[in-house]
PDB file of N, CA and C in Angstrom:
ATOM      1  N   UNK A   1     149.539 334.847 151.835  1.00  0.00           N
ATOM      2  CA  UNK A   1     148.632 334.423 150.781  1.00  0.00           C
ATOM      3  C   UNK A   1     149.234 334.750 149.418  1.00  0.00           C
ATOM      4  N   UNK A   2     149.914 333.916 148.835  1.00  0.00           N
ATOM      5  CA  UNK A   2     151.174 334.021 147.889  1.00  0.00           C
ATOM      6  C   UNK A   2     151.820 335.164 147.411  1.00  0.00           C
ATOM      7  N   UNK A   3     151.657 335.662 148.442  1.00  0.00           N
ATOM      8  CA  UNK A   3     152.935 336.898 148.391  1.00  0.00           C
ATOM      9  C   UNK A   3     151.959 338.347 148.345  1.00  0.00           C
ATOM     10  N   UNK A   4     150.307 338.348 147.886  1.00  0.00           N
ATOM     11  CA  UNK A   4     149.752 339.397 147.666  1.00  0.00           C
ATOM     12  C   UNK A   4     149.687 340.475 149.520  1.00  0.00           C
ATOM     13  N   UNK A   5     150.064 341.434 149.441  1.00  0.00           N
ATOM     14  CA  UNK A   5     150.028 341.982 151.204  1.00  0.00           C
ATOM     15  C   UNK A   5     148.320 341.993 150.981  1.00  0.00           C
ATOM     16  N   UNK A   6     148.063 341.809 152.646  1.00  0.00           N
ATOM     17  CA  UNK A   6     146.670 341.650 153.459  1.00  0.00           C
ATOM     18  C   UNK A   6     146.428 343.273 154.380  1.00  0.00           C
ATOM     19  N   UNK A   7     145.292 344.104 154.102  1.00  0.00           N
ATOM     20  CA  UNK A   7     145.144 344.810 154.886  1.00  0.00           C
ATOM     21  C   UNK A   7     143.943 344.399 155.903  1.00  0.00           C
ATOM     22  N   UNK A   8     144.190 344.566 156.873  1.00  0.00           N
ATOM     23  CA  UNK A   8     142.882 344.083 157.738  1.00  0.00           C
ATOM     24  C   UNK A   8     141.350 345.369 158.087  1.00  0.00           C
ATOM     25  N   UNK A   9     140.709 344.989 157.878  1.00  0.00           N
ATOM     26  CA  UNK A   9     139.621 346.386 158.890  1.00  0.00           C
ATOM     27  C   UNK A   9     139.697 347.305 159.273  1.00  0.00           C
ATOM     28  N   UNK A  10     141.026 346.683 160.805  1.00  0.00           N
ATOM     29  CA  UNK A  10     141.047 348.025 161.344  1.00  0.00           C
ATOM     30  C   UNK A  10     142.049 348.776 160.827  1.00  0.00           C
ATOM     31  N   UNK A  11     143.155 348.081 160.373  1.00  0.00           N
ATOM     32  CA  UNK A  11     144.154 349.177 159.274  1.00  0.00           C
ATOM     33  C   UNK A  11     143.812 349.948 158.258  1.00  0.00           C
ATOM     34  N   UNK A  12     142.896 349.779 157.247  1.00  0.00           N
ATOM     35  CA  UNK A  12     142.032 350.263 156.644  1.00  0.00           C
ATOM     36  C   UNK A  12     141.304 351.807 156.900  1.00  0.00           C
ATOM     37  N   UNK A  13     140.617 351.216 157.953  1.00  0.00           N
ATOM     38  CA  UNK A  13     140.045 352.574 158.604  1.00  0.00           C
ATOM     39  C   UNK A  13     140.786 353.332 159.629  1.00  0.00           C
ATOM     40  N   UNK A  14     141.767 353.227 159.604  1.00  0.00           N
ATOM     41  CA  UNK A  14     143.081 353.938 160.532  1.00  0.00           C
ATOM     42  C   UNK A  14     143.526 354.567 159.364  1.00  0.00           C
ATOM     43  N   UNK A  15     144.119 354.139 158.202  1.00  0.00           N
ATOM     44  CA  UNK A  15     144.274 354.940 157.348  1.00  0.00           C
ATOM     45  C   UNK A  15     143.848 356.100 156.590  1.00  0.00           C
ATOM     46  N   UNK A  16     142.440 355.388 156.380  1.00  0.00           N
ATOM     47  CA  UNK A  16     141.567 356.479 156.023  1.00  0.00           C
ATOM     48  C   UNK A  16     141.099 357.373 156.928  1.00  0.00           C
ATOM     49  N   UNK A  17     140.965 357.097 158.119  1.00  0.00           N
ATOM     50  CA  UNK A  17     141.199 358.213 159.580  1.00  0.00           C
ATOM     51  C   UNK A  17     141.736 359.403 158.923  1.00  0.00           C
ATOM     52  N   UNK A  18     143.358 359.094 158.716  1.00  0.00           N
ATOM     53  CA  UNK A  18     144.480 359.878 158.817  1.00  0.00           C
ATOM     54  C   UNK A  18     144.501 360.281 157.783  1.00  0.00           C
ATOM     55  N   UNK A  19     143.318 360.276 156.562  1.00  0.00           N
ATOM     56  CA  UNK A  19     143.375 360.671 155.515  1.00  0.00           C
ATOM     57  C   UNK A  19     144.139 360.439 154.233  1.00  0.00           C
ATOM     58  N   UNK A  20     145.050 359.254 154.125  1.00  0.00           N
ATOM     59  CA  UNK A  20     145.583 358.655 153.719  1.00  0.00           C
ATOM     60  C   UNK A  20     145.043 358.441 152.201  1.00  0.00           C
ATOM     61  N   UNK A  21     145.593 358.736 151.197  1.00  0.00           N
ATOM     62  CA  UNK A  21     144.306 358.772 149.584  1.00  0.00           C
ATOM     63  C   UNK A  21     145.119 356.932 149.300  1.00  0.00           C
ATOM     64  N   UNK A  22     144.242 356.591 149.019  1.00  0.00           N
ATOM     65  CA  UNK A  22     144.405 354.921 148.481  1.00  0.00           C
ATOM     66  C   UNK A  22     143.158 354.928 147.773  1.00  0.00           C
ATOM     67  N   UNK A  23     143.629 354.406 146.397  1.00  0.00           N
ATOM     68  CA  UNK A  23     142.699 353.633 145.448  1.00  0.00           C
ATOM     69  C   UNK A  23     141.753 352.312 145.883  1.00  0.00           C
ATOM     70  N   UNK A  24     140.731 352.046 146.257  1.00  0.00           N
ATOM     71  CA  UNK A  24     139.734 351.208 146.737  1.00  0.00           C
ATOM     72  C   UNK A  24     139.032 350.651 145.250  1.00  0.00           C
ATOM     73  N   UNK A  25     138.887 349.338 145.619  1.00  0.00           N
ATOM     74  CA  UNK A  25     138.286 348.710 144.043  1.00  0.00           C
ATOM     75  C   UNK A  25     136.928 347.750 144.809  1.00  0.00           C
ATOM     76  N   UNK A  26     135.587 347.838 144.644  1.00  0.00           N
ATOM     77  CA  UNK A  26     134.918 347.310 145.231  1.00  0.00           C
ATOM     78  C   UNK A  26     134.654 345.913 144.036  1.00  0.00           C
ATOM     79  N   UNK A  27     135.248 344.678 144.249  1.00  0.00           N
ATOM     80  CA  UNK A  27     135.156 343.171 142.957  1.00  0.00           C
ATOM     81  C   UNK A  27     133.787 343.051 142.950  1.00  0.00           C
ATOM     82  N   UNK A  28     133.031 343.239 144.210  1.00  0.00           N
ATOM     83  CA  UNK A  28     131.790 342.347 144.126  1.00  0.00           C
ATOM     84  C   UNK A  28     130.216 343.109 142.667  1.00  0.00           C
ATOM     85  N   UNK A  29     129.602 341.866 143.026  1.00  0.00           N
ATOM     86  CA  UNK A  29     128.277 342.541 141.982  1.00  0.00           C
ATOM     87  C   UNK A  29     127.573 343.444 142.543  1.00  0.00           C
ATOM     88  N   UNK A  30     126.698 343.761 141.229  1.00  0.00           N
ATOM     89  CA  UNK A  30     125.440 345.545 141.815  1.00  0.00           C
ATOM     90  C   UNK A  30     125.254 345.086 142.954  1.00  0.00           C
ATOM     91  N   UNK A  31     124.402 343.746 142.830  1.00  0.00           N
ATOM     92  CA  UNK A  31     123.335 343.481 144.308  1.00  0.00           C
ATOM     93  C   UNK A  31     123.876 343.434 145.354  1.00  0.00           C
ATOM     94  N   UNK A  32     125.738 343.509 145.409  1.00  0.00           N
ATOM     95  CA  UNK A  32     126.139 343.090 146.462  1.00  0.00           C
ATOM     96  C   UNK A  32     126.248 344.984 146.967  1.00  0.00           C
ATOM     97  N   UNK A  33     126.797 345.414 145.794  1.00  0.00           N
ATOM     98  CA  UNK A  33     127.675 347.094 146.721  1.00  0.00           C
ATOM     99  C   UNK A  33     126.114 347.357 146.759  1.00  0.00           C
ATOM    100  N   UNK A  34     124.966 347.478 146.595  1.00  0.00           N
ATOM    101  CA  UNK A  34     123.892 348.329 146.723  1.00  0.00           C
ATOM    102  C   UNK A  34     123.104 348.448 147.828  1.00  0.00           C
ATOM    103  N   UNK A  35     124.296 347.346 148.776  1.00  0.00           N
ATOM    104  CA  UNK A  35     123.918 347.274 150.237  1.00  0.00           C
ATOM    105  C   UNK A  35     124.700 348.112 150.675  1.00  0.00           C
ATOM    106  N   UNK A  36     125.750 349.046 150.177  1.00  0.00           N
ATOM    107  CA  UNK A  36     126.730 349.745 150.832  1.00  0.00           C
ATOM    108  C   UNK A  36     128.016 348.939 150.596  1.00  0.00           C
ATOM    109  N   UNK A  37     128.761 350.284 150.351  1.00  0.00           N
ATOM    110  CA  UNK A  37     130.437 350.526 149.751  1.00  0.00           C
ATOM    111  C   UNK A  37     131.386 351.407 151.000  1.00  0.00           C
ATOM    112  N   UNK A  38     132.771 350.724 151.135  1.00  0.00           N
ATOM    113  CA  UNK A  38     133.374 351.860 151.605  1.00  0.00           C
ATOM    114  C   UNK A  38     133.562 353.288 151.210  1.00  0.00           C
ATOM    115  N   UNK A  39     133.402 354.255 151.486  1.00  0.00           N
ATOM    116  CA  UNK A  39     133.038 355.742 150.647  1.00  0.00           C
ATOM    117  C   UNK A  39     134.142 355.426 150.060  1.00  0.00           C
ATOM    118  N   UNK A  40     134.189 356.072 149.107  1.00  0.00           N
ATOM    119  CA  UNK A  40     135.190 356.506 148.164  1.00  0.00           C
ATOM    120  C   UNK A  40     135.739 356.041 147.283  1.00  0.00           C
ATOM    121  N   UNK A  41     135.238 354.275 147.566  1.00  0.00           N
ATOM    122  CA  UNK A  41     135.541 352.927 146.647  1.00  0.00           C
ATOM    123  C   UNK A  41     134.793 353.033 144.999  1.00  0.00           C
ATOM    124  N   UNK A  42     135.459 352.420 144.136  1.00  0.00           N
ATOM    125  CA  UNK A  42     134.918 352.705 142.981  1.00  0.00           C
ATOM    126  C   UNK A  42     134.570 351.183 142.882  1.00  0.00           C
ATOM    127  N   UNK A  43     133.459 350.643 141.739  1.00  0.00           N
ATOM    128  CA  UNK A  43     132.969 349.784 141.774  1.00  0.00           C
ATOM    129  C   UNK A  43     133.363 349.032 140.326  1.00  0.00           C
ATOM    130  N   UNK A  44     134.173 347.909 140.111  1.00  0.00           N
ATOM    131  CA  UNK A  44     134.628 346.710 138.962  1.00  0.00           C
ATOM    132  C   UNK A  44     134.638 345.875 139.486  1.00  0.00           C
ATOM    133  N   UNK A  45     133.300 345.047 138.730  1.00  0.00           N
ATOM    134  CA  UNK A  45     133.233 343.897 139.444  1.00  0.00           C
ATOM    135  C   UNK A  45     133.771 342.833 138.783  1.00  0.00           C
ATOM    136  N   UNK A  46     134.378 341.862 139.453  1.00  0.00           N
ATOM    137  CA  UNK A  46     135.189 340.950 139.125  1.00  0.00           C
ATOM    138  C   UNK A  46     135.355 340.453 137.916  1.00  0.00           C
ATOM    139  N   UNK A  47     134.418 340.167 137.293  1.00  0.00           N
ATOM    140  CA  UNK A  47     134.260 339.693 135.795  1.00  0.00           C
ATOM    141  C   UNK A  47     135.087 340.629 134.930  1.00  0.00           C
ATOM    142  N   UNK A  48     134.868 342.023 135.482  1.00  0.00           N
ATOM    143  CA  UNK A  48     135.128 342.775 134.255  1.00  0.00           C
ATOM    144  C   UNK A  48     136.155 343.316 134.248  1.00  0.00           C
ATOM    145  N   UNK A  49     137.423 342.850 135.425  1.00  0.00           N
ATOM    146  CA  UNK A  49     138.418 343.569 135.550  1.00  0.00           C
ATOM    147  C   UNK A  49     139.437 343.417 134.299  1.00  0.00           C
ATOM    148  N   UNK A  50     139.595 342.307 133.811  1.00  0.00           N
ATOM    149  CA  UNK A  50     140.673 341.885 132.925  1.00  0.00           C
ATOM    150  C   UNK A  50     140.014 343.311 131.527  1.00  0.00           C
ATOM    151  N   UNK A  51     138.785 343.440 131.394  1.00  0.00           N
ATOM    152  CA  UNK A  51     138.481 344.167 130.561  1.00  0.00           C
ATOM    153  C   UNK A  51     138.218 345.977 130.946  1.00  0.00           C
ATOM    154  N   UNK A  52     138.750 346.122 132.422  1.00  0.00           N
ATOM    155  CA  UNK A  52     138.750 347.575 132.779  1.00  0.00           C
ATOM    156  C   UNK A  52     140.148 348.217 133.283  1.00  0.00           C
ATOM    157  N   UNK A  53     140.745 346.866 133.027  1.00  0.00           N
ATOM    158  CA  UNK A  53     142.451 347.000 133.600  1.00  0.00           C
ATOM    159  C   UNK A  53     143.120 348.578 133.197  1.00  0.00           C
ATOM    160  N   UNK A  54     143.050 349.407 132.131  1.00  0.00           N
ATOM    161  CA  UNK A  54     142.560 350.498 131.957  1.00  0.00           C
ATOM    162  C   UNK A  54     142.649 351.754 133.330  1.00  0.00           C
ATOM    163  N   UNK A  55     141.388 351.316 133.882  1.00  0.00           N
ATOM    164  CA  UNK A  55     141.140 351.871 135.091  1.00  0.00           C
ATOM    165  C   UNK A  55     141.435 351.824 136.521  1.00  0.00           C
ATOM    166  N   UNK A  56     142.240 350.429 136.530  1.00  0.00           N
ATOM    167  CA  UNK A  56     143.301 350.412 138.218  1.00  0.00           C
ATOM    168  C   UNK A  56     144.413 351.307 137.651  1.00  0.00           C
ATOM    169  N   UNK A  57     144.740 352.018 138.544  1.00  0.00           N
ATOM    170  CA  UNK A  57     146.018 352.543 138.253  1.00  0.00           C
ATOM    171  C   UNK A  57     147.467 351.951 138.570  1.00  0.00           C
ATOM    172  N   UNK A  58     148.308 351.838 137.838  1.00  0.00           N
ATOM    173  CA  UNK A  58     149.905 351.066 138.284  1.00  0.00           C
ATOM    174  C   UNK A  58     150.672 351.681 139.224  1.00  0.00           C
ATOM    175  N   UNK A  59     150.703 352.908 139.268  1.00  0.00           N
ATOM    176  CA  UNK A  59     151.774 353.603 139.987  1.00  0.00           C
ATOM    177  C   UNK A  59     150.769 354.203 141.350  1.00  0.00           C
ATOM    178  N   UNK A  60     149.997 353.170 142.107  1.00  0.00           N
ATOM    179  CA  UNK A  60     149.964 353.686 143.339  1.00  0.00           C
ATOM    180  C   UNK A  60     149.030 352.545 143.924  1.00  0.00           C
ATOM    181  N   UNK A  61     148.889 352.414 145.527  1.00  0.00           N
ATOM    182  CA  UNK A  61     148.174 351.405 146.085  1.00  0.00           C
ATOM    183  C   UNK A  61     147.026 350.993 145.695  1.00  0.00           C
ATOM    184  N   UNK A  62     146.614 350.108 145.424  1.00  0.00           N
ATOM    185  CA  UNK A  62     145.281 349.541 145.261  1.00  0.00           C
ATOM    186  C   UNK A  62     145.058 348.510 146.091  1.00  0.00           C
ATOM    187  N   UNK A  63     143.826 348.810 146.756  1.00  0.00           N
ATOM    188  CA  UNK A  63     143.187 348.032 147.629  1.00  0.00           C
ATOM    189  C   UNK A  63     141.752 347.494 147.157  1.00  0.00           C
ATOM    190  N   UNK A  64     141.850 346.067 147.301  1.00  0.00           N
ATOM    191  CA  UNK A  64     140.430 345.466 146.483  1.00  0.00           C
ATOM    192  C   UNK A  64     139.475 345.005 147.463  1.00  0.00           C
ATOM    193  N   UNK A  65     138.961 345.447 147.425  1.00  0.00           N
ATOM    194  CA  UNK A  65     137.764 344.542 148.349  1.00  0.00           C
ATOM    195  C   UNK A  65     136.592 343.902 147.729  1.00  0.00           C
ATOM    196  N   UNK A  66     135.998 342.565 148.467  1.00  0.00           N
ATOM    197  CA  UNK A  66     134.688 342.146 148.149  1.00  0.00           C
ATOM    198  C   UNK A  66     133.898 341.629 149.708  1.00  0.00           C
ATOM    199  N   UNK A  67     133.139 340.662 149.291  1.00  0.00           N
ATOM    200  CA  UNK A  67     132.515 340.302 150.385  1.00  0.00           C
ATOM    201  C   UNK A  67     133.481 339.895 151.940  1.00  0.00           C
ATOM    202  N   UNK A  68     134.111 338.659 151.417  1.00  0.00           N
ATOM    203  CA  UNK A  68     134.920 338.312 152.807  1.00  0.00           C
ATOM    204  C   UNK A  68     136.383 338.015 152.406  1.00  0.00           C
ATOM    205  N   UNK A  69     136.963 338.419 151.075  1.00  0.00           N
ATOM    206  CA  UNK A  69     138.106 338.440 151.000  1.00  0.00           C
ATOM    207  C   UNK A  69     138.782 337.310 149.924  1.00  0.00           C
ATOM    208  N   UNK A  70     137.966 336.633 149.673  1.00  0.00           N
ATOM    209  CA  UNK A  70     138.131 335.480 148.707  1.00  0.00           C
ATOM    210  C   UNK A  70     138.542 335.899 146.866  1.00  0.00           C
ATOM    211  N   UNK A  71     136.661 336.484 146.521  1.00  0.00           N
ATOM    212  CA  UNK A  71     137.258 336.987 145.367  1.00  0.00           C
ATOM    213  C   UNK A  71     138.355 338.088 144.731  1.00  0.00           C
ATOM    214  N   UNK A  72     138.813 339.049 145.799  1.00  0.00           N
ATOM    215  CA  UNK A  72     139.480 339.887 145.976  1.00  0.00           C
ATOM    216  C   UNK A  72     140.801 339.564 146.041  1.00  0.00           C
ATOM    217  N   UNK A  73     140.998 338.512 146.611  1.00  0.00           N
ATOM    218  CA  UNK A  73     142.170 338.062 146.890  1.00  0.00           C
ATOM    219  C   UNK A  73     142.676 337.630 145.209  1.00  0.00           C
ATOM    220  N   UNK A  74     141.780 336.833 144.304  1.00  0.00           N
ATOM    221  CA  UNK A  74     141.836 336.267 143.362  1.00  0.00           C
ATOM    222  C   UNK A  74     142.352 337.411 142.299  1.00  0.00           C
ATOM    223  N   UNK A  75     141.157 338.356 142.241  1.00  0.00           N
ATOM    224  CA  UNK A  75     141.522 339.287 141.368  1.00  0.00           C
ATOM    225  C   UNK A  75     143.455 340.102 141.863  1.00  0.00           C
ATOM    226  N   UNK A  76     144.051 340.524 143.208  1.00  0.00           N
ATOM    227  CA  UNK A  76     145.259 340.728 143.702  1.00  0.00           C
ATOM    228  C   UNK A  76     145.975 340.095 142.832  1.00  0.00           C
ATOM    229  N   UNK A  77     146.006 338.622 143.103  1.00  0.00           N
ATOM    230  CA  UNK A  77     146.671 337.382 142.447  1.00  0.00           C
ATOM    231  C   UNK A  77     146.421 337.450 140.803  1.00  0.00           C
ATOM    232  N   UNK A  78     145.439 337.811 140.243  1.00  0.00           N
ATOM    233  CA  UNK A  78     145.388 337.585 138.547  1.00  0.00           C
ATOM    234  C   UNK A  78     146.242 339.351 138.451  1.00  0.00           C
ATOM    235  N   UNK A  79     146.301 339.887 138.930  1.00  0.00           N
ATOM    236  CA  UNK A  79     146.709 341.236 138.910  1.00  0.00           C
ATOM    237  C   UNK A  79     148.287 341.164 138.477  1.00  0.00           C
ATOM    238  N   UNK A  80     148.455 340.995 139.893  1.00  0.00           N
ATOM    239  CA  UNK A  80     149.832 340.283 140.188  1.00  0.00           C
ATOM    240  C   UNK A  80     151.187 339.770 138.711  1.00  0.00           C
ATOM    241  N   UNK A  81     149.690 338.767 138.220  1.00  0.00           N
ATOM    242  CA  UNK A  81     150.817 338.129 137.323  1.00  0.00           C
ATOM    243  C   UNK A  81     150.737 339.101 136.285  1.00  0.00           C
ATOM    244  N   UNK A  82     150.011 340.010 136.105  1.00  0.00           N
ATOM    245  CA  UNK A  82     149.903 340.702 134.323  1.00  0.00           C
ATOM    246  C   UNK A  82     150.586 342.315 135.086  1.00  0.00           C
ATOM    247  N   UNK A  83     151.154 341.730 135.959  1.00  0.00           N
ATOM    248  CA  UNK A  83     152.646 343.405 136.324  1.00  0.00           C
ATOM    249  C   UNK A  83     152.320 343.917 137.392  1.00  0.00           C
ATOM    250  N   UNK A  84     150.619 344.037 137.724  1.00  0.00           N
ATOM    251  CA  UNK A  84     150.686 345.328 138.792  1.00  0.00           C
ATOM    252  C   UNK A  84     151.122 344.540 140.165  1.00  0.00           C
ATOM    253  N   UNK A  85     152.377 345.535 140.449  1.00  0.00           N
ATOM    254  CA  UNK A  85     153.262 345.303 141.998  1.00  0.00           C
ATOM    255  C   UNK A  85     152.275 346.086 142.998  1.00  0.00           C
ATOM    256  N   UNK A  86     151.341 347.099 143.304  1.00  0.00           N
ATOM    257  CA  UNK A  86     150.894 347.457 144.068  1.00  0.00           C
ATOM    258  C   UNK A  86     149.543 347.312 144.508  1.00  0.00           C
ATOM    259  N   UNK A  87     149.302 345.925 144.703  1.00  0.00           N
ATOM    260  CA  UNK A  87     147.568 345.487 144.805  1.00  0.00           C
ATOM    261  C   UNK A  87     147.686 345.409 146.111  1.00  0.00           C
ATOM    262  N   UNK A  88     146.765 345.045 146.825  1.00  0.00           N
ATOM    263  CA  UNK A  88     146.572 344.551 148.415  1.00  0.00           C
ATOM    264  C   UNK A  88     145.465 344.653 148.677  1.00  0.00           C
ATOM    265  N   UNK A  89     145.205 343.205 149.032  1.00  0.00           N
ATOM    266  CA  UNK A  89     143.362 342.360 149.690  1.00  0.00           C
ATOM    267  C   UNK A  89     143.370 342.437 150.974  1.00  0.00           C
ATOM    268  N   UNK A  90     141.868 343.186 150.374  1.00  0.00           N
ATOM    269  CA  UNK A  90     141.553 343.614 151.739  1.00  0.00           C
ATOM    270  C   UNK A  90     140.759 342.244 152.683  1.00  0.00           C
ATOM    271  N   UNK A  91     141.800 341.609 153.442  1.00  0.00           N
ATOM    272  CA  UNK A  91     141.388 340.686 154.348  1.00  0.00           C
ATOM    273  C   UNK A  91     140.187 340.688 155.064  1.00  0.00           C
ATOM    274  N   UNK A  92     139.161 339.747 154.870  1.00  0.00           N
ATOM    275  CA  UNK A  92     138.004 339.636 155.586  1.00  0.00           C
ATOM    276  C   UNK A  92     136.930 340.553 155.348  1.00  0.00           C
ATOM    277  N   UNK A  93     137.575 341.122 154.509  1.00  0.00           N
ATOM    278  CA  UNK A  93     136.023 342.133 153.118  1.00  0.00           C
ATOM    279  C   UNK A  93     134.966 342.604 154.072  1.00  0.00           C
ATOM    280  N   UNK A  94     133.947 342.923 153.388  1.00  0.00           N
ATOM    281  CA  UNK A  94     133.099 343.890 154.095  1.00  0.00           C
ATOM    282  C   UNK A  94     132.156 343.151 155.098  1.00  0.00           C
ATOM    283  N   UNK A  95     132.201 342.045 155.285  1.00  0.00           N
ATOM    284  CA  UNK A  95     132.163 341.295 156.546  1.00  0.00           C
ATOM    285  C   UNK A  95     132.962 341.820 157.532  1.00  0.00           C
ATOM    286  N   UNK A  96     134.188 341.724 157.365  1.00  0.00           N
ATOM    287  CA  UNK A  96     135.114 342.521 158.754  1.00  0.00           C
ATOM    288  C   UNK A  96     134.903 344.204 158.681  1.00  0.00           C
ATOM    289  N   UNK A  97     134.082 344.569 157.746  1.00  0.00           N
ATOM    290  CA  UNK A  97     134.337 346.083 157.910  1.00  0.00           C
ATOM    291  C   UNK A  97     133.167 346.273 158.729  1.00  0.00           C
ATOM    292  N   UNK A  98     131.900 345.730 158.495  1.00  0.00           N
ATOM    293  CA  UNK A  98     130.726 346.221 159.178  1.00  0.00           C
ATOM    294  C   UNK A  98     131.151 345.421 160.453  1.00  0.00           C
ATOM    295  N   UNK A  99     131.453 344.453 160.932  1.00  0.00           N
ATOM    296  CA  UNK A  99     131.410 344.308 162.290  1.00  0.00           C
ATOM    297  C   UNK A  99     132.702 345.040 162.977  1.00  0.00           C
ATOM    298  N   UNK A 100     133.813 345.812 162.359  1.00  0.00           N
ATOM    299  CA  UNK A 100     134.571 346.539 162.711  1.00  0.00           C
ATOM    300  C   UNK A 100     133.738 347.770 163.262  1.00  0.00           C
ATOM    301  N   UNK A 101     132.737 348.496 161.932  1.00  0.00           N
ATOM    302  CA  UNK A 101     132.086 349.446 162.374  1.00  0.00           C
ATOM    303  C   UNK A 101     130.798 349.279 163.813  1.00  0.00           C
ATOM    304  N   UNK A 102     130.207 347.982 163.614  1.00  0.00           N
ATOM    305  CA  UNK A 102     129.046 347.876 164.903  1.00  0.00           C
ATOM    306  C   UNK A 102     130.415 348.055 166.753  1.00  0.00           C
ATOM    307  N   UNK A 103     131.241 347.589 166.051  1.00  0.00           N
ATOM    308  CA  UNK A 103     131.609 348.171 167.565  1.00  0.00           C
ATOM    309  C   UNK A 103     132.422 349.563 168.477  1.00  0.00           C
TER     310      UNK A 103
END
């Protein structure tokens, strides 16, 4: 998906298993995280990234998530072009995370 890397579900939570510290960016709106966030995820929602850019950090992984991977992917990609080398969408968003977790 033009070059941005894809983490899936269960890689995700294998990582964070193993305790692994990665920067988590939750894109979506209030109404969406106020159903529940991956712990530890901080919340910029899409609109406002170009104006919180500030607050991703450059020098280490960032992982974006939203609903099913779409807007996330977008924000990776607008990332991408204004320098930051270390983004990665989280494939299939919190759709794949809760049915990762029901089983």
């Amino acid at each position: 998906m033009n070059g941005i890397p894809q983490i899936t579900a269960e890689e995700l939570h294998q990582r964070l298993e193993s305790g692994e510290e990665l920067v988590l960016i939750d894109v979506r709106e209030a109404d969406e995280v106020a159903l529940g966030m991956i712990s530890g995820a901080q919340h910029i929602p899409m609109g406002d990234i170009p104006y919180r850019m500030s607050d991703i950090p450059e020098d280490a992984e960032v992982v974006f998530i939203c609903r099913s991977g779409s807007r996330s992917q977008r924000v990776c990609e607008y990332l991408s072009s204004q320098g930051y080398d270390r983004v990665a969408n989280f494939s299939g968003g919190m759709i794949g995370w809760y049915e990762l977790l029901e089983h």
